[in-house]
C-alpha atoms as a PDB file:
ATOM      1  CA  UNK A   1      15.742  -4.860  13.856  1.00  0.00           C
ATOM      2  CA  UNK A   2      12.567  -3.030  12.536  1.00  0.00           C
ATOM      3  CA  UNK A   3       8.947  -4.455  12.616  1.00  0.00           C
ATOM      4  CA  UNK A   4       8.090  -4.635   8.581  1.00  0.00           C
ATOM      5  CA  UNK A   5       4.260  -4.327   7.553  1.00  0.00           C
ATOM      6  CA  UNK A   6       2.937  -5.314   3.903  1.00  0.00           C
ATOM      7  CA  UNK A   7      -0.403  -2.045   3.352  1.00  0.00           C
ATOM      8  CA  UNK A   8      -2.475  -3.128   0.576  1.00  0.00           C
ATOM      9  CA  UNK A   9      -5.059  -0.405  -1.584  1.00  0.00           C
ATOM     10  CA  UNK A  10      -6.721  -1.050  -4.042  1.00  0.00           C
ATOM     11  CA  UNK A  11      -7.946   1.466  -6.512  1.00  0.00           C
ATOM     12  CA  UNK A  12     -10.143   1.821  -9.977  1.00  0.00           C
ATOM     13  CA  UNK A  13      -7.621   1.888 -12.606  1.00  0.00           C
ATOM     14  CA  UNK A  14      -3.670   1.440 -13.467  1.00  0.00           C
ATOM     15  CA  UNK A  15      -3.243   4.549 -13.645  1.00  0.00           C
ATOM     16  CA  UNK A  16      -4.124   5.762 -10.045  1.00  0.00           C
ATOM     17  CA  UNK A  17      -2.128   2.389  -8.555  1.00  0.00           C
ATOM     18  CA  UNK A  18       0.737   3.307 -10.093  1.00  0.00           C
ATOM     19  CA  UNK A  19       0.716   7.141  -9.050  1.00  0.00           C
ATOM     20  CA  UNK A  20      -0.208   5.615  -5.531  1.00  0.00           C
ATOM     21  CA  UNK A  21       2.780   3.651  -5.772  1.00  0.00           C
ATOM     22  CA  UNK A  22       5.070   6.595  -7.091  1.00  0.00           C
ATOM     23  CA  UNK A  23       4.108   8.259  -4.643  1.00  0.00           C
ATOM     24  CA  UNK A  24       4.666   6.367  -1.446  1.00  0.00           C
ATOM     25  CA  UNK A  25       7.967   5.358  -2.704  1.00  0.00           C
ATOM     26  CA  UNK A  26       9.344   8.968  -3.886  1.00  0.00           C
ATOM     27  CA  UNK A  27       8.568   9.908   0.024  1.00  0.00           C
ATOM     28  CA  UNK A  28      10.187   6.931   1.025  1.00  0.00           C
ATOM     29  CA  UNK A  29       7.152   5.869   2.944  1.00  0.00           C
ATOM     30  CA  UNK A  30       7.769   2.348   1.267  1.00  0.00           C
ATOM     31  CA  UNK A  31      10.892   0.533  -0.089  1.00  0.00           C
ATOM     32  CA  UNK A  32       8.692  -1.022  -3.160  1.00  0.00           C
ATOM     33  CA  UNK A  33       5.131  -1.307  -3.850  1.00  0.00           C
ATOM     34  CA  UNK A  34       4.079  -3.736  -6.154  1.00  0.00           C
ATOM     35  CA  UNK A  35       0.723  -3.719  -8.448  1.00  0.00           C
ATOM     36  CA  UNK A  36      -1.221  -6.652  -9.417  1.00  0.00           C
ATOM     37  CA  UNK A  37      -3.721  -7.186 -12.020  1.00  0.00           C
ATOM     38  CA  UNK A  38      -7.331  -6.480 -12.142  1.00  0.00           C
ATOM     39  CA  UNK A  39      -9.034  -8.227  -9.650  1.00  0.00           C
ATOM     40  CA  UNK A  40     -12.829  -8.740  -9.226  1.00  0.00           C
ATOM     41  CA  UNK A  41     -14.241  -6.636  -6.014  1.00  0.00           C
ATOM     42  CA  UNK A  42     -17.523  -7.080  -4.683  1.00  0.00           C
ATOM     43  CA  UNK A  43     -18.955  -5.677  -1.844  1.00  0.00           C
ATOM     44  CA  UNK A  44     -21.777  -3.666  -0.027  1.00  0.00           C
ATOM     45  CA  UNK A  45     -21.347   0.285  -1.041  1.00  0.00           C
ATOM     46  CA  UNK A  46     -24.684   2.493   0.580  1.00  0.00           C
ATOM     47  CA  UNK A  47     -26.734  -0.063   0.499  1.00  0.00           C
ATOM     48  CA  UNK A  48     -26.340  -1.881  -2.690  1.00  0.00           C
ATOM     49  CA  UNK A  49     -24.111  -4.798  -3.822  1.00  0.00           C
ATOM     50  CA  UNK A  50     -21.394  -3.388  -6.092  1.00  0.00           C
ATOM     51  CA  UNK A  51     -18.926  -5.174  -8.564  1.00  0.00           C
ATOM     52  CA  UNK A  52     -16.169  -3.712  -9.470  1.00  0.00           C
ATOM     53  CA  UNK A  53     -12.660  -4.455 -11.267  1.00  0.00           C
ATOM     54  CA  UNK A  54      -9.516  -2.758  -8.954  1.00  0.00           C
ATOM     55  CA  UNK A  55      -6.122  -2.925  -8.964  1.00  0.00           C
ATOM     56  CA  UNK A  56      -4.349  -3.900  -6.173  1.00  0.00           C
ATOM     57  CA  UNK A  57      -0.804  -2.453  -4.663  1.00  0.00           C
ATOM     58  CA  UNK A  58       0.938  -3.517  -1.753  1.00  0.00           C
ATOM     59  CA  UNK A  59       3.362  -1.581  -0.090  1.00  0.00           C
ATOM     60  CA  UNK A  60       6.467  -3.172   1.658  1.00  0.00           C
ATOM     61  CA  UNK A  61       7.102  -0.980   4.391  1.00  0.00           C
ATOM     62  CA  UNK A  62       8.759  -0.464   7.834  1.00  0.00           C
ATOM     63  CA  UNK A  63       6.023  -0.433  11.332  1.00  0.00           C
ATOM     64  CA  UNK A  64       7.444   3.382  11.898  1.00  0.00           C
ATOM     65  CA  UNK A  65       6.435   4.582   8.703  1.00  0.00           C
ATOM     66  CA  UNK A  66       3.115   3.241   8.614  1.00  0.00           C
ATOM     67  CA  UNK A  67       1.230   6.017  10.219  1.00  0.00           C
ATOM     68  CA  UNK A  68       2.633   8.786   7.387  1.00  0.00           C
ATOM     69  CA  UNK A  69       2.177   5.944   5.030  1.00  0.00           C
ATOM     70  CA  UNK A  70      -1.279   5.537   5.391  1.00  0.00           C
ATOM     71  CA  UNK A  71      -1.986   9.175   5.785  1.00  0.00           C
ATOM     72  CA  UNK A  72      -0.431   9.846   2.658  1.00  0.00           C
ATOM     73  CA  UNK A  73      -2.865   7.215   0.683  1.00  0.00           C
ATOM     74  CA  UNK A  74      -5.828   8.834   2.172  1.00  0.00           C
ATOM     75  CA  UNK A  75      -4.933  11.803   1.331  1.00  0.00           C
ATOM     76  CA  UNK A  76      -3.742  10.942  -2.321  1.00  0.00           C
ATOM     77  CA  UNK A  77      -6.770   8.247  -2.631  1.00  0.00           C
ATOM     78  CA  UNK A  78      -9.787   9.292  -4.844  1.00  0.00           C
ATOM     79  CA  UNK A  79     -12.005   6.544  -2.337  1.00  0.00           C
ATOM     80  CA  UNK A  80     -14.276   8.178  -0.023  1.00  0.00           C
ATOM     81  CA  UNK A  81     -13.107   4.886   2.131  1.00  0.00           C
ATOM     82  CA  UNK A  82     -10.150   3.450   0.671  1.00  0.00           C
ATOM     83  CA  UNK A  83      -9.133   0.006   1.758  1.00  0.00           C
ATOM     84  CA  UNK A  84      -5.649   0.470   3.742  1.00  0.00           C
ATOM     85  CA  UNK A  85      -5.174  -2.892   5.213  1.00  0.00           C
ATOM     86  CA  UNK A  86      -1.339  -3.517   6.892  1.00  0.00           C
ATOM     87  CA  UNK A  87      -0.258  -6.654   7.939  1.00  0.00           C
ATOM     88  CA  UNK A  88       2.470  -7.701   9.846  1.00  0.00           C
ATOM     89  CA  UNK A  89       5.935  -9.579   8.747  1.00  0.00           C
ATOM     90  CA  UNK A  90       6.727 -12.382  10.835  1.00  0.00           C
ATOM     91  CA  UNK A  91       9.602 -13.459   8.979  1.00  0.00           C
ATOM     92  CA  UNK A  92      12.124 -12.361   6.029  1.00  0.00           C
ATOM     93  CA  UNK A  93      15.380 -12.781   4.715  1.00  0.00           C
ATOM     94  CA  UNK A  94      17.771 -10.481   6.526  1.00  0.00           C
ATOM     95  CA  UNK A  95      19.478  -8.622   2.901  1.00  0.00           C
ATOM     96  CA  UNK A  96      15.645  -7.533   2.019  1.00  0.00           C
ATOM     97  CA  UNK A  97      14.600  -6.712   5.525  1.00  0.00           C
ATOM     98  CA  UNK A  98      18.017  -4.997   5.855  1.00  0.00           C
ATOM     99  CA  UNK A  99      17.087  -3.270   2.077  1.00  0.00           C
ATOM    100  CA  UNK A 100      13.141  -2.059   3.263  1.00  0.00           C
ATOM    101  CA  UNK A 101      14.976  -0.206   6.500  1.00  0.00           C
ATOM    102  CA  UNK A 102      17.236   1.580   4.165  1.00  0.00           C
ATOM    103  CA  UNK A 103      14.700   3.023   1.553  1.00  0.00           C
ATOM    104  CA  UNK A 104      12.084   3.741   3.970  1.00  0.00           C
ATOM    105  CA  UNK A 105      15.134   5.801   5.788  1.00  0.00           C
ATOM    106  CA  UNK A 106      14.855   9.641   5.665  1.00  0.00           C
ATOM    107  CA  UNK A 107      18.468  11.131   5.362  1.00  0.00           C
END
């Protein structure tokens, strides 16, 4: 069986997570992504502390599409240094594992 990642962004508005989201998931570089509300960032940017409100989508995806996944959000992201953070799957049930394989599939 496939190693399965979760790759969490976040971006500036709803917009832009959803087209990230589109996006990975037309290519089939993810079987779903899913986008949560606004949530408070804050964090050291050049210098200063920042605040900002993102929007957060994680990707369910397969460990052999991560590389063109991630590639893909950098080049789609408007961040100079987007946050592209995978982590691994240690355990699922086998019908959605079984489910992420197939969509992430090319052919």
């Amino acid at each position: 069986m496939a190693d399965f990642l979760t790759v969490l962004t976040t971006t500036d508005t709803p917009e832009k997570a959803e087209a990230l989201a589109r996006g990975a998931v037309t290519a089939r570089l993810a079987a779903c992504a899913q986008i949560s509300q606004p949530v408070t960032s804050v964090y050291r940017w050049q210098g200063a502390i920042e605040t900002a409100s993102e929007w957060q989508v994680l990707f369910k995806t397969t460990t052999a599409r991560y590389a063109e996944l991630e590639a893909h959000l950098r080049e789609a992201h408007d961040y100079e240094t987007p946050e592209i953070i995978a982590t691994p799957v240690t355990q699922g049930s086998e019908g959605y594992l079984a489910w992420v394989v197939e969509e992430t599939t090319i052919g």
